[in-house]
C-alpha atoms as a PDB file:
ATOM      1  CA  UNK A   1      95.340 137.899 119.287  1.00  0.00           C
ATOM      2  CA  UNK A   2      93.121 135.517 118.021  1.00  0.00           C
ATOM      3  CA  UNK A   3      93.720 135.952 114.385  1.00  0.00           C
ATOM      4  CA  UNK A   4      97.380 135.932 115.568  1.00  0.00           C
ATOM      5  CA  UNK A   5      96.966 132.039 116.942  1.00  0.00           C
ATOM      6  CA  UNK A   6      94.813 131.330 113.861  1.00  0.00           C
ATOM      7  CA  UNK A   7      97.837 131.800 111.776  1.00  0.00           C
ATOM      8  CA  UNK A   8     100.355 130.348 113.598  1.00  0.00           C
ATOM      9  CA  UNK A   9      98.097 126.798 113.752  1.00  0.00           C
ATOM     10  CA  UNK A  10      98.245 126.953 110.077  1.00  0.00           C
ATOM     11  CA  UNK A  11     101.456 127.524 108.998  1.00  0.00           C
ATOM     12  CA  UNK A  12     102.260 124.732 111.615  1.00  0.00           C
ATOM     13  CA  UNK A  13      99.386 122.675 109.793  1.00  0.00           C
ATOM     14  CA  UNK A  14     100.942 123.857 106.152  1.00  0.00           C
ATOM     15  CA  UNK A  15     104.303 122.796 107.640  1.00  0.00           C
ATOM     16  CA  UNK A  16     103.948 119.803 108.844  1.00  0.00           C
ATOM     17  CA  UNK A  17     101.562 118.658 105.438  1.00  0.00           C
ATOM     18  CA  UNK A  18     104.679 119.330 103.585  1.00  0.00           C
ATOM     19  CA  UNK A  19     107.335 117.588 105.543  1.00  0.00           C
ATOM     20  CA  UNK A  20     104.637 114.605 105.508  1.00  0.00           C
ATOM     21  CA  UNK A  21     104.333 114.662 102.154  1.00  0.00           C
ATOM     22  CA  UNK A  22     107.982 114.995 101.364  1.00  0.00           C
ATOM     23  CA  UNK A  23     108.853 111.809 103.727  1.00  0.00           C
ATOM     24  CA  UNK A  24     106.058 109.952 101.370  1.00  0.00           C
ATOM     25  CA  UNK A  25     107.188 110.979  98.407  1.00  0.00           C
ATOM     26  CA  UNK A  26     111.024 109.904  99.527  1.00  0.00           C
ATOM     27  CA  UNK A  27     110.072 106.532 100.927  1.00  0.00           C
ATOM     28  CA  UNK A  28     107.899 105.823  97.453  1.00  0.00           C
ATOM     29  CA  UNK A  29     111.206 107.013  95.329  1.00  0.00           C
ATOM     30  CA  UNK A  30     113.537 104.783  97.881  1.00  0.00           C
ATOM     31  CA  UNK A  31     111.636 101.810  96.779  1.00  0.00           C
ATOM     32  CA  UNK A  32     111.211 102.550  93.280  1.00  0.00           C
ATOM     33  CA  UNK A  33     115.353 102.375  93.241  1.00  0.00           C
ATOM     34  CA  UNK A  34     115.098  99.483  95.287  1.00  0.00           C
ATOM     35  CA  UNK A  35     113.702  97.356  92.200  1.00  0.00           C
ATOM     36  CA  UNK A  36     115.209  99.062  89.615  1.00  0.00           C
ATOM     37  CA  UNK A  37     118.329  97.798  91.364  1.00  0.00           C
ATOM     38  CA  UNK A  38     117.050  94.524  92.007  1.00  0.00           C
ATOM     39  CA  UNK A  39     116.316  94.186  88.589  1.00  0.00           C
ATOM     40  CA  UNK A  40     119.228  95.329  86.884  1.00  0.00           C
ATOM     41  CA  UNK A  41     121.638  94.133  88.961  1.00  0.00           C
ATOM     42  CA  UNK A  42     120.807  90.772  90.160  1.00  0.00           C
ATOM     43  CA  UNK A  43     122.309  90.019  93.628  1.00  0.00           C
ATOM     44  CA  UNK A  44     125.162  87.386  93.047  1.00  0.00           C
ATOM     45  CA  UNK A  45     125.659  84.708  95.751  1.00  0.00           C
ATOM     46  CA  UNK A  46     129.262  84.604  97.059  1.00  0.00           C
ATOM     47  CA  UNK A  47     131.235  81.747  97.877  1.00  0.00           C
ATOM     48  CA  UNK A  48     133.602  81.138 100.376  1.00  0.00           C
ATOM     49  CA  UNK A  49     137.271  80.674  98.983  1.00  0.00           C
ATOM     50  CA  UNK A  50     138.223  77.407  98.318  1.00  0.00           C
ATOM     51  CA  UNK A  51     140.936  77.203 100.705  1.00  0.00           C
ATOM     52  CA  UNK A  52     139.120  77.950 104.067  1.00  0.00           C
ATOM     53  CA  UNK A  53     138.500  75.070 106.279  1.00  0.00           C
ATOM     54  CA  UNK A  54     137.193  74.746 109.906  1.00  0.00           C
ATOM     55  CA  UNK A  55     140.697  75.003 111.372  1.00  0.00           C
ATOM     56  CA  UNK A  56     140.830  78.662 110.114  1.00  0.00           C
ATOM     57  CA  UNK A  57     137.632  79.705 111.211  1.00  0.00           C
ATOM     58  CA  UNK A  58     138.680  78.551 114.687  1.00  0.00           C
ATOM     59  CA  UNK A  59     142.057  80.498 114.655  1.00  0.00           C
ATOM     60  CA  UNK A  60     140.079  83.086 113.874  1.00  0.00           C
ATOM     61  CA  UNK A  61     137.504  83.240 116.383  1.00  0.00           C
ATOM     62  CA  UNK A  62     140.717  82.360 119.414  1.00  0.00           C
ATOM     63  CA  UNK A  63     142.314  85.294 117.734  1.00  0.00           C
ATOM     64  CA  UNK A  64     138.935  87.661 118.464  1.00  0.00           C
ATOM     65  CA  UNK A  65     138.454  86.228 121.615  1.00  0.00           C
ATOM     66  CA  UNK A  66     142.158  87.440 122.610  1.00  0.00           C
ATOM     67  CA  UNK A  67     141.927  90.693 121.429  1.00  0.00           C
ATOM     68  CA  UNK A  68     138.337  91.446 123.175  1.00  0.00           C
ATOM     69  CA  UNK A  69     140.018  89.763 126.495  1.00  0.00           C
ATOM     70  CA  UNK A  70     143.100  91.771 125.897  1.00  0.00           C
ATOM     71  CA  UNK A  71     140.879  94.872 125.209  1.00  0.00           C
ATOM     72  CA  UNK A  72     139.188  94.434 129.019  1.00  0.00           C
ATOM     73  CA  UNK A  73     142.054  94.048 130.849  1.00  0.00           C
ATOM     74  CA  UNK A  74     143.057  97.374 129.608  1.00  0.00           C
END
């Protein structure tokens, strides 16, 4: 029984070693691609179109607040 236990610690030991190291090894690649992106592809800033104004931002925010009141009463 005891060489029973023995073995079942270490495949639970081998196990968990390689889920560990495969969670390493994907966070280290994750990054990698993160600058290769970031340095290939610059991020670009993005501008707000030319025709917005404040009076359409507030339209837009009394249109949201309608449709979340409208939403509750349901």
């Amino acid at each position: 029984m005891n060489e029973l236990m023995s073995f079942g610690i270490e495949l639970m030991l081998v196990g968990m070693g390689i889920v560990f190291l495969f969670l390493t090894m994907l966070v280290v690649v994750i990054n990698f691609m993160a600058k290769i992106i970031q340095r290939f592809s610059p991020e670009t800033l993005v501008q707000s179109p030319a025709g917005r104004s404040g009076a359409d931002d507030q339209r837009m925010i009394a249109a949201i607040t309608a449709a979340v009141h409208r939403y509750r009463k349901k």
